[in-house]
N, C-alpha and C. Protein backbone atom coordinates (compact mmCIF):
# COMPACT_ATOMS: atom_id res chain seq x y z
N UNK A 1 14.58 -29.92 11.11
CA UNK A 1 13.62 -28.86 10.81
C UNK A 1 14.35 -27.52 10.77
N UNK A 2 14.14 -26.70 10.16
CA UNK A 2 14.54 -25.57 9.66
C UNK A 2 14.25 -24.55 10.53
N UNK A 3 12.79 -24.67 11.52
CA UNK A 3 13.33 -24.19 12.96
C UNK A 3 14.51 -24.18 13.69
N UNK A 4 15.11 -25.21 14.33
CA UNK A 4 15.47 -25.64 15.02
C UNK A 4 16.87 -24.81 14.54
N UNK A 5 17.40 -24.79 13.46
CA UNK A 5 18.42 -24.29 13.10
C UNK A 5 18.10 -22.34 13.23
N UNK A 6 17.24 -21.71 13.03
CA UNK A 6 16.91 -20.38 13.69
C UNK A 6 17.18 -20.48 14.47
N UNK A 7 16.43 -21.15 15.90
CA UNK A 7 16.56 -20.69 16.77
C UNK A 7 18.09 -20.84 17.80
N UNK A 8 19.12 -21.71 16.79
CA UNK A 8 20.52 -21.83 17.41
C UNK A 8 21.20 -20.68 16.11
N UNK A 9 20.63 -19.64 16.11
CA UNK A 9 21.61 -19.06 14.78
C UNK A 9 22.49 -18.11 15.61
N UNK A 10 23.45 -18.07 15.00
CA UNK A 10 24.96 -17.30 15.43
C UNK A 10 24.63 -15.50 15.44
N UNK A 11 23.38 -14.89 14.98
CA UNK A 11 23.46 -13.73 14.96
C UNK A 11 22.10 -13.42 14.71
N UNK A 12 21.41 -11.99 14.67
CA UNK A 12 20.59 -11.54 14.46
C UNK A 12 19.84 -11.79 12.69
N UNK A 13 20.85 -11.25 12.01
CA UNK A 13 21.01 -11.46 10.46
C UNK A 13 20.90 -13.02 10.36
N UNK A 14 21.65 -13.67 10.83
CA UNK A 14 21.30 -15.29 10.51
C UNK A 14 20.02 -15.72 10.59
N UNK A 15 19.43 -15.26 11.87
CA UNK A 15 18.49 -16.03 12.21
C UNK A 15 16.92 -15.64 11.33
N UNK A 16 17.15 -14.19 10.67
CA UNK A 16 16.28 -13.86 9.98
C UNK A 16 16.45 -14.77 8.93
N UNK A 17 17.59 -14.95 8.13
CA UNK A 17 17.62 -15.46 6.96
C UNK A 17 16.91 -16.97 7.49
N UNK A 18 17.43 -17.62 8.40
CA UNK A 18 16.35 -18.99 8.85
C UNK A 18 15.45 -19.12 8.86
N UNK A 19 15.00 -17.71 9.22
CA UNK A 19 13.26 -17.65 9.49
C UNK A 19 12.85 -17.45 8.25
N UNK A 20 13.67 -16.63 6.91
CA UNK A 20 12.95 -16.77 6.16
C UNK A 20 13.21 -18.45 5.12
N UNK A 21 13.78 -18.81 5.66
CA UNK A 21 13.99 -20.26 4.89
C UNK A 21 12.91 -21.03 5.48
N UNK A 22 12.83 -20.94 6.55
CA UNK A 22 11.26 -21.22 7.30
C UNK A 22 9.92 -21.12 6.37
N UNK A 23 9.67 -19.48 6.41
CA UNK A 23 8.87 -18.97 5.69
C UNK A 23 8.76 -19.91 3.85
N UNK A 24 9.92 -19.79 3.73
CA UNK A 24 9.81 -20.54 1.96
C UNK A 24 9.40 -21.73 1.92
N UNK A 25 9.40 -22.57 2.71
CA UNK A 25 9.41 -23.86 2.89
C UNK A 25 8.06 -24.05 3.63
N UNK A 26 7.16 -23.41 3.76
CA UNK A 26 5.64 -23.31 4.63
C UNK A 26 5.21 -23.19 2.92
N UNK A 27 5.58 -21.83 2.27
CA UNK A 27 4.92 -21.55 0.76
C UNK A 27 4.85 -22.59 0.52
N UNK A 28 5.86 -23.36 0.31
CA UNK A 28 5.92 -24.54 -0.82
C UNK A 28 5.07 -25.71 -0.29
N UNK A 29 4.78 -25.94 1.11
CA UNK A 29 3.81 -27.03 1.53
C UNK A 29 2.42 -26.38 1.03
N UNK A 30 2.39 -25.31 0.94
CA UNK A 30 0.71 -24.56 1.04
C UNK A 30 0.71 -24.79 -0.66
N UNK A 31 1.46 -24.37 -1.35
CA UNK A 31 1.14 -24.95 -2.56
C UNK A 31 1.08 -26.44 -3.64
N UNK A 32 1.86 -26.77 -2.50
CA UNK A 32 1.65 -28.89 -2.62
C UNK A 32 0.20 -29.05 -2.23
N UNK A 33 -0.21 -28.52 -1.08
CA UNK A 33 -1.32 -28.53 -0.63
C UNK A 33 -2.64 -28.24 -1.53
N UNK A 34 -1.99 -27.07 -1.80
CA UNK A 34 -3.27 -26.83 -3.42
C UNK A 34 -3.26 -27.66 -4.77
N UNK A 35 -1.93 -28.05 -4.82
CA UNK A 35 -1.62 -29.28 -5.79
C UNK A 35 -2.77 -30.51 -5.68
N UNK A 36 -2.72 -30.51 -4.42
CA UNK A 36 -3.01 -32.06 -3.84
C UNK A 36 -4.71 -31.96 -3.72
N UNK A 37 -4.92 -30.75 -3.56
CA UNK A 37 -6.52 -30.44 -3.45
C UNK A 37 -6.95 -30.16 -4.89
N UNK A 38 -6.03 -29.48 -5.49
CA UNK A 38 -6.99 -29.56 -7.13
C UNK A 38 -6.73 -31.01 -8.17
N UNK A 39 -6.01 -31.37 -7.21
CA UNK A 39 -5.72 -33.09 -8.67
C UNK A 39 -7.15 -34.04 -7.49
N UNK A 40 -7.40 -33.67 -6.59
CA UNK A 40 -8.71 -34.68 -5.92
C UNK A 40 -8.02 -35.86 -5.85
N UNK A 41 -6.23 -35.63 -5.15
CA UNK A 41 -5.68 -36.52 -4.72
C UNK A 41 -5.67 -37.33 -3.02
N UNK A 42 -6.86 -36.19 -2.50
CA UNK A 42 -6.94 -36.39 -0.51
C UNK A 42 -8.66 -37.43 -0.85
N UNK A 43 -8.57 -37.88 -0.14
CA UNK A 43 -9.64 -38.41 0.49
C UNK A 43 -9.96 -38.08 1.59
N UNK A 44 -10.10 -37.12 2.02
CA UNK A 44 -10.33 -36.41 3.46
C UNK A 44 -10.35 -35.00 3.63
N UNK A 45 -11.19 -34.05 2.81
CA UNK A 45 -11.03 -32.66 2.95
C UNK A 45 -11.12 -32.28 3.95
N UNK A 46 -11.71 -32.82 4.96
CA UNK A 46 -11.45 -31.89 6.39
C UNK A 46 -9.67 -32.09 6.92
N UNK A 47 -9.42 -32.74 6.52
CA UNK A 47 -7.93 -33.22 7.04
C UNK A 47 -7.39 -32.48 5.83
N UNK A 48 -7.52 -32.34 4.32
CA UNK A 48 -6.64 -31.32 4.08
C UNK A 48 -7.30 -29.79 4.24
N UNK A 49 -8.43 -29.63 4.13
CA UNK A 49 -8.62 -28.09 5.13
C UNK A 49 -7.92 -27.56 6.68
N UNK A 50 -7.85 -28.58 7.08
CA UNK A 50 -6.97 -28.23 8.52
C UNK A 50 -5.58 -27.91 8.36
N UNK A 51 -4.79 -28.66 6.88
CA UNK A 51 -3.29 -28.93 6.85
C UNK A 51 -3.50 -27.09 6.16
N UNK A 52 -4.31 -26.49 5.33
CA UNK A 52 -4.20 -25.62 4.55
C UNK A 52 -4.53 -24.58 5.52
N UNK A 53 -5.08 -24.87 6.71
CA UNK A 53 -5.68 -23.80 7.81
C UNK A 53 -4.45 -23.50 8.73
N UNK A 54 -4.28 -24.43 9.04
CA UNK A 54 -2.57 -24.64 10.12
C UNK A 54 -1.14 -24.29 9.52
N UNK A 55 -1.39 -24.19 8.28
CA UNK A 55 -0.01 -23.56 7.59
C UNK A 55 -0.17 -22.38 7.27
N UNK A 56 -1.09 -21.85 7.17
CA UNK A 56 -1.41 -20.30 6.74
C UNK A 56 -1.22 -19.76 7.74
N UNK A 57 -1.38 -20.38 8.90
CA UNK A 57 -1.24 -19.56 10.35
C UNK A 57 0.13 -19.25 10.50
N UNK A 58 0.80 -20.73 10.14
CA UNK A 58 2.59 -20.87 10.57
C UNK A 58 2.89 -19.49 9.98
N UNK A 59 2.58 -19.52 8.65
CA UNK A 59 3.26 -18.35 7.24
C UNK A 59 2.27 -17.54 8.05
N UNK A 60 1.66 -16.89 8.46
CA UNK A 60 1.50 -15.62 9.44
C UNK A 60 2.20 -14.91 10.25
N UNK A 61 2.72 -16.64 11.45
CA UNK A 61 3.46 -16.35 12.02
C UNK A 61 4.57 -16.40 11.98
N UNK A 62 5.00 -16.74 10.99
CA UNK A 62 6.40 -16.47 10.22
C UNK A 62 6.90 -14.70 9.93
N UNK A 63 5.63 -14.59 8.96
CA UNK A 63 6.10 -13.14 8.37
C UNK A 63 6.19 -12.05 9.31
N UNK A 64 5.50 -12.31 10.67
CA UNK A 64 5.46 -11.48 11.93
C UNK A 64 6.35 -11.57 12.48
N UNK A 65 7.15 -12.40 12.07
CA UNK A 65 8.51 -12.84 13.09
C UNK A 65 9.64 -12.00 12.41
N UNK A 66 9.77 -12.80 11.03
CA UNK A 66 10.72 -11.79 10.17
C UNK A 66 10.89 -10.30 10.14
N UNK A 67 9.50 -9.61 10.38
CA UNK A 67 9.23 -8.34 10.42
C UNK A 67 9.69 -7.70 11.36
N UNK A 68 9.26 -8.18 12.62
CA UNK A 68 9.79 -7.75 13.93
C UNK A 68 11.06 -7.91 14.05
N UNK A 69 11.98 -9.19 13.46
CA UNK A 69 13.11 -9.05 13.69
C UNK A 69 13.94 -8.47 12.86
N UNK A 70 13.63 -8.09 11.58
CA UNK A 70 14.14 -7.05 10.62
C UNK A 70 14.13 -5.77 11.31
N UNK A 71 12.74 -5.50 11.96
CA UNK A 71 12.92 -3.66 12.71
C UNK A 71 13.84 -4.07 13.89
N UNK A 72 13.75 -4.83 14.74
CA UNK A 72 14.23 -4.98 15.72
C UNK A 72 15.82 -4.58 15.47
N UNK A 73 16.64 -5.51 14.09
CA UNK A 73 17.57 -5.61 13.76
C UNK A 73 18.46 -3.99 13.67
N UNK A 74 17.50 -3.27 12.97
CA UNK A 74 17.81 -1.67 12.94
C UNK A 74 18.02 -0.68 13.72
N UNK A 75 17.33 -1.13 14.78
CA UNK A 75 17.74 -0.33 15.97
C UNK A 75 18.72 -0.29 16.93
């Protein structure tokens, strides 16, 4: 997981760039996700409403992370 490699990163700058490889890789599930919801490929919309609810959060808490550690980085 693409976590896991952030949180062992060699530097400040690294670990942003992880986080945002993080971040890219949440986009791209959230839009499989919409893939998968407009072809009426789930049989279970509450189970893909939860997957589309729980990743929007991650990519929340992603971009809050990046942010903070971009200012953080500057100071």
């Amino acid at each position: 997981m693409n976590y896991s490699e952030a949180v062992s990163a060699e530097s400040t700058k690294d670990f942003i760039h992880k986080l945002s490889i993080v971040l890219k890789e949440l986009r791209e599930t959230y839009s499989c996700l919409e893939i998968v919801s407009k072809g009426g490929l789930s049989e279970n919309e509450n189970q893909l409403h939860s997957a589309y609810k729980e990743c929007n959060e991650l990519i929340s808490i992603f971009v809050k992370s990046v942010k903070t550690s971009k200012r953080n980085l500057k100071k």
